[in-house]
Protein backbone atom coordinates (compact mmCIF):
# COMPACT_ATOMS: atom_id res chain seq x y z
CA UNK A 1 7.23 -13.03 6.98
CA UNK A 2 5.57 -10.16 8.61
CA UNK A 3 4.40 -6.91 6.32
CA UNK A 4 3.80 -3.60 7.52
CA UNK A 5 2.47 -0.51 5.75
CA UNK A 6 3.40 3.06 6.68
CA UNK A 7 2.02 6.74 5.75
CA UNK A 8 4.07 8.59 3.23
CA UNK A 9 5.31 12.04 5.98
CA UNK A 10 5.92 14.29 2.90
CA UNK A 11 3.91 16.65 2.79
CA UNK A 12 0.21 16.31 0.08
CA UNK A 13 -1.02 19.27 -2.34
CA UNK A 14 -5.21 18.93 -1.46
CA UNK A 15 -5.98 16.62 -3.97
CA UNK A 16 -2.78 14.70 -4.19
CA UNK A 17 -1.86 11.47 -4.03
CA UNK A 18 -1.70 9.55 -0.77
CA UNK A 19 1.62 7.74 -0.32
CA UNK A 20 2.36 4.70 1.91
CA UNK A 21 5.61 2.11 2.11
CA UNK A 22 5.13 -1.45 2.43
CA UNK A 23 7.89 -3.78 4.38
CA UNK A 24 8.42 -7.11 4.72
CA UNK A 25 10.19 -8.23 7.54
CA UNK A 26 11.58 -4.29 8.02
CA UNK A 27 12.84 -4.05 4.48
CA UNK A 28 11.19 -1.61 2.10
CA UNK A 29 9.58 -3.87 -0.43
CA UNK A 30 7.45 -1.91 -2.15
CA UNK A 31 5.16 1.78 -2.16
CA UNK A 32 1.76 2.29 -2.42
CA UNK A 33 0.07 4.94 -3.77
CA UNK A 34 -4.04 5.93 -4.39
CA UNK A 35 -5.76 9.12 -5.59
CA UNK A 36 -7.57 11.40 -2.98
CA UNK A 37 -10.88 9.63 -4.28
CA UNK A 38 -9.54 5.70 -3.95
CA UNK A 39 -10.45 5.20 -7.41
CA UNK A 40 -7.12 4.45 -8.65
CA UNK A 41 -4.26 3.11 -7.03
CA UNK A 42 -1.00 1.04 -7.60
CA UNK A 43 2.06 -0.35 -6.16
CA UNK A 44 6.15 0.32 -7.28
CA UNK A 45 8.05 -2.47 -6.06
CA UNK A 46 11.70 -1.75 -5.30
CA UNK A 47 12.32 -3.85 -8.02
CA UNK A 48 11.06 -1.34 -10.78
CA UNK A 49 7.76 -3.21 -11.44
CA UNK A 50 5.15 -1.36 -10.83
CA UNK A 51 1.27 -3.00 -11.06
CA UNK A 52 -2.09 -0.58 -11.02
CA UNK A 53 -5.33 -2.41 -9.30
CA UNK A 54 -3.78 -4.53 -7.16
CA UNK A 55 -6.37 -7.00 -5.46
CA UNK A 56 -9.02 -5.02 -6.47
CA UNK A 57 -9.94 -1.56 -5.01
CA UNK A 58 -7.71 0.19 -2.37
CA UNK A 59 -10.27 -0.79 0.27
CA UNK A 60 -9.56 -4.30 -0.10
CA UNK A 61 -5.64 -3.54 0.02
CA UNK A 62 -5.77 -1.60 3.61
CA UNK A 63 -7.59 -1.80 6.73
CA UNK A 64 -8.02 0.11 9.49
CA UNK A 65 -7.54 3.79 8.03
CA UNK A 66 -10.18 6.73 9.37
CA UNK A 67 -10.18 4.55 12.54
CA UNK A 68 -8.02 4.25 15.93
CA UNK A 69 -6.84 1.05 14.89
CA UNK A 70 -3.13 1.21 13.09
CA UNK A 71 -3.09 0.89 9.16
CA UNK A 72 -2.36 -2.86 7.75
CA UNK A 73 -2.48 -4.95 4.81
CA UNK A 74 -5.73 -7.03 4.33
CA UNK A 75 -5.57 -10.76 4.04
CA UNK A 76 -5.62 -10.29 0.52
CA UNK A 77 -2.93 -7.78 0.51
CA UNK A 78 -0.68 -10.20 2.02
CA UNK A 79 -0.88 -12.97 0.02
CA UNK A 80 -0.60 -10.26 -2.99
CA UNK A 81 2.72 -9.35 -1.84
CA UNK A 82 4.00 -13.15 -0.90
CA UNK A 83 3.36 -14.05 -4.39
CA UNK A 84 4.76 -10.50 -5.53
CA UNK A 85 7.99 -10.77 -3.90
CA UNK A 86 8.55 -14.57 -4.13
């Protein structure tokens, strides 16, 4: 199964929250969410479950944001969701 994450395009107040979907395999599977700080974050599954801290901090969910390389789930992130959505 291959996952993807992609940016939220509504638009953010300053301080709001940053907003990202997840897919697996091209199917919204879940959303993502963190605070303009990264200090708290959480995912909503499409399901209705929702879980706050998920692998740790938001750094170790995403990779590659501020950079010229495309946003993605870590290594961690992935197996997260694979067990998740199981």
């Amino acid at each position: 199964m291959a996952y993807q994450i992609g940016s939220n395009d509504s638009p953010r107040e300053s301080f709001g929250e940053y907003k990202y979907r997840i897919y697996r395999d091209e199917v919204l599977a879940a959303r993502h969410g963190h605070d303009c700080c990264s200090d708290e974050h959480g995912v909503d599954f499409i399901t209705g479950k929702s879980e706050t801290w998920p692998v740790g901090r938001m750094v170790d969910l995403l990779v590659g944001w501020g950079g010229s390389k495309p946003l993605i789930l870590s290594r961690r992130a992935v197996a997260y969701m694979r067990k998740r959505l199981a």
